[in-house]
C-alpha atoms as a PDB file:
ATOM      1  CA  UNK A   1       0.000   0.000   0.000  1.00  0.00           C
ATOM      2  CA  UNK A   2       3.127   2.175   0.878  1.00  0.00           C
ATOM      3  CA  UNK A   3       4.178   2.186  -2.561  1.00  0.00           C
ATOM      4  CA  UNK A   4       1.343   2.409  -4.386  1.00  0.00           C
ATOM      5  CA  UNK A   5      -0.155   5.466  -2.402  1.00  0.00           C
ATOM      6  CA  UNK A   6       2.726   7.053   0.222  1.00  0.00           C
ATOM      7  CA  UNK A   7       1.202  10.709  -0.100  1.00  0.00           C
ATOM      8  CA  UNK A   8      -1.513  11.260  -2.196  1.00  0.00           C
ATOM      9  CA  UNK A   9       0.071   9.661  -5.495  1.00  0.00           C
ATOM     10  CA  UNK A  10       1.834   6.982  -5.397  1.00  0.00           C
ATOM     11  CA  UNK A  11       5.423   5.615  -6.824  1.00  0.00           C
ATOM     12  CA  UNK A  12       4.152   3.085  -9.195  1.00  0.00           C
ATOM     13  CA  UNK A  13       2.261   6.090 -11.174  1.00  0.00           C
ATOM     14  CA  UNK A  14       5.595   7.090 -12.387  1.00  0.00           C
ATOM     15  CA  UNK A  15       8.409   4.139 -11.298  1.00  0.00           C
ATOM     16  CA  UNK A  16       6.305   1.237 -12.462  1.00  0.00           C
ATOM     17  CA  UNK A  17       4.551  -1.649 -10.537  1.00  0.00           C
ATOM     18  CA  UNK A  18       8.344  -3.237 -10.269  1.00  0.00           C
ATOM     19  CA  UNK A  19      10.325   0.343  -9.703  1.00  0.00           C
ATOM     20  CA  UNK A  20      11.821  -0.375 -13.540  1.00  0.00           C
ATOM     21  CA  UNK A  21      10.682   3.631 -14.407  1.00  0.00           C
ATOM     22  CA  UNK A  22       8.185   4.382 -17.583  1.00  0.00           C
ATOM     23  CA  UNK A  23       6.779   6.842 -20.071  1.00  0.00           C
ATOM     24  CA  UNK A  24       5.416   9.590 -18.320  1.00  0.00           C
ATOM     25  CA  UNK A  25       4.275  11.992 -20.706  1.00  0.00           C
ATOM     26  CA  UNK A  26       5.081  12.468 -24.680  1.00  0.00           C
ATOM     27  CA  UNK A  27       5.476  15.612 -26.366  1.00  0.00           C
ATOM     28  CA  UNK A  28       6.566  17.207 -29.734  1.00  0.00           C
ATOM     29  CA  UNK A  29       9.452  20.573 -29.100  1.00  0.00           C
ATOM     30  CA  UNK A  30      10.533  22.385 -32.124  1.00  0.00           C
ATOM     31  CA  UNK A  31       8.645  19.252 -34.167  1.00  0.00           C
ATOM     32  CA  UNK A  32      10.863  16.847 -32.392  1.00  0.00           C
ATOM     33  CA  UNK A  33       8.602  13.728 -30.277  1.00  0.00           C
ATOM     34  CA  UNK A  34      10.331  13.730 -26.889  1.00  0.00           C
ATOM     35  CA  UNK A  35       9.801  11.588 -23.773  1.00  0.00           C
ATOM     36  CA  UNK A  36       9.909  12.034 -19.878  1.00  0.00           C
ATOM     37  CA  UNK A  37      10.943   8.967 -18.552  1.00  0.00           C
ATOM     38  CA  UNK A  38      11.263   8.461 -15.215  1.00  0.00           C
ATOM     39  CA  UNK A  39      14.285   6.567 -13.480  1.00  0.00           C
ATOM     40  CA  UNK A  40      14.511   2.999 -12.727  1.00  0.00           C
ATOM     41  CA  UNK A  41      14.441   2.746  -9.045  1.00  0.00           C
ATOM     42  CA  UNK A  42      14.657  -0.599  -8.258  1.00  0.00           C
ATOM     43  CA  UNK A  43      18.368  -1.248  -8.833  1.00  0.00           C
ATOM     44  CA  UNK A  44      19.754   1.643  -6.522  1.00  0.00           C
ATOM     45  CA  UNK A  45      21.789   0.679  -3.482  1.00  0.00           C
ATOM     46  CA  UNK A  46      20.456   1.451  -0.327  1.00  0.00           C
ATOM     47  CA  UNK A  47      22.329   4.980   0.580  1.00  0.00           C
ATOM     48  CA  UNK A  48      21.077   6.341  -2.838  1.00  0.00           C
ATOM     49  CA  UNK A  49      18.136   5.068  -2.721  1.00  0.00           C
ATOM     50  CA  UNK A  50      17.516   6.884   1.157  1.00  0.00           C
ATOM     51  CA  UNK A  51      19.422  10.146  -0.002  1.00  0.00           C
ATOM     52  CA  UNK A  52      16.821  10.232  -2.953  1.00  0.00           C
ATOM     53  CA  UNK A  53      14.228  11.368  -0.956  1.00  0.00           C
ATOM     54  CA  UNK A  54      16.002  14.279   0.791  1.00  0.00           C
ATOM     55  CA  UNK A  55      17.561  15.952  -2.112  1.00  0.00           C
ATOM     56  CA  UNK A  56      15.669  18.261  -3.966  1.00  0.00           C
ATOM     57  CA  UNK A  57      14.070  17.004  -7.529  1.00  0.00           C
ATOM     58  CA  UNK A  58      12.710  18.530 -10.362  1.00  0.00           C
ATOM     59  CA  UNK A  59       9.560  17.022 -10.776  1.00  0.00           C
ATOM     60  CA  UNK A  60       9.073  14.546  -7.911  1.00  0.00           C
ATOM     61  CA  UNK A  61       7.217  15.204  -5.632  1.00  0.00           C
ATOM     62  CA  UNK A  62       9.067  15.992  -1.735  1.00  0.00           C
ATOM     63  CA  UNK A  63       7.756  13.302   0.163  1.00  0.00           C
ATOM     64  CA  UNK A  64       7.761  13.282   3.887  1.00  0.00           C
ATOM     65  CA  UNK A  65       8.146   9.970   4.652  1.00  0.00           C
ATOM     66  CA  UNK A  66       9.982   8.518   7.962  1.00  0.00           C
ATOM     67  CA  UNK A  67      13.041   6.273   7.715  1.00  0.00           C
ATOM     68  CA  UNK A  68      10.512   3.045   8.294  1.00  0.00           C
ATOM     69  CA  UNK A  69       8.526   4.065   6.014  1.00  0.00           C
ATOM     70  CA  UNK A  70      11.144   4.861   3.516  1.00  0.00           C
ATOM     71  CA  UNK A  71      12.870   1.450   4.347  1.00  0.00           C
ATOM     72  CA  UNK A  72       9.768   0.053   3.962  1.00  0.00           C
ATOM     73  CA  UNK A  73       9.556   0.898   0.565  1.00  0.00           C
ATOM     74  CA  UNK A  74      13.817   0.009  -0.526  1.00  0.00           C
ATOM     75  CA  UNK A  75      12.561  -3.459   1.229  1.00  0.00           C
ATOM     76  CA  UNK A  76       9.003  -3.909  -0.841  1.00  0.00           C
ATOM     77  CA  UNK A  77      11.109  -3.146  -3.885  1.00  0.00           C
ATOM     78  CA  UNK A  78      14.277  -5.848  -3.615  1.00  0.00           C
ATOM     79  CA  UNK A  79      11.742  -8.500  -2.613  1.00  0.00           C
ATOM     80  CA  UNK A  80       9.902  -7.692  -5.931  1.00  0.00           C
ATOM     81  CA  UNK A  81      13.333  -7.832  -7.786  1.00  0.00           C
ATOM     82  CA  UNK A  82      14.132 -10.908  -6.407  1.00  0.00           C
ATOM     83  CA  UNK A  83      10.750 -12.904  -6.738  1.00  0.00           C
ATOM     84  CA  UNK A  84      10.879 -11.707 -10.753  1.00  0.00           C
ATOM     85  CA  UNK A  85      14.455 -13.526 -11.006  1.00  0.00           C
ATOM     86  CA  UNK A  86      13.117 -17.258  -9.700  1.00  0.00           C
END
């Protein structure tokens, strides 16, 4: 549930069911088709992964999330890795 509605919105919408990122939006500049893609999350070690939600981002949204919680989430995401490798 964590991951799928933390705040409001939640990660999937833009990281993908597994964390592996996706097509947010399309759109043509100067007649050129461009993507924004979000990043693939799921492959990020831990202190990244934590750090990510302190820094200041463009577009994503500042979360305030507690360590558990945001544990919770690196946890959900490396048991979903690892039950789409068996």
């Amino acid at each position: 549930m964590l991951y799928q509605n933390p705040r409001g919105i939640g990660c999937d919408k833009c990281h993908g069911i597994d964390g592996n990122g996706k097509i947010i939006a399309k759109y043509k500049e100067k007649g050129e088709i461009k993507y924004l893609k979000s990043p693939k999350i799921n492959n990020l070690p831990e202190e990244i992964f934590f750090k990510s939600f302190s820094t200041s981002h463009k577009i994503m949204p500042k979360y305030f999330l507690t360590y558990q919680e945001i544990n919770t989430l690196y946890q959900y995401l490396q048991n979903r890795k690892k039950r789409k490798r068996k």
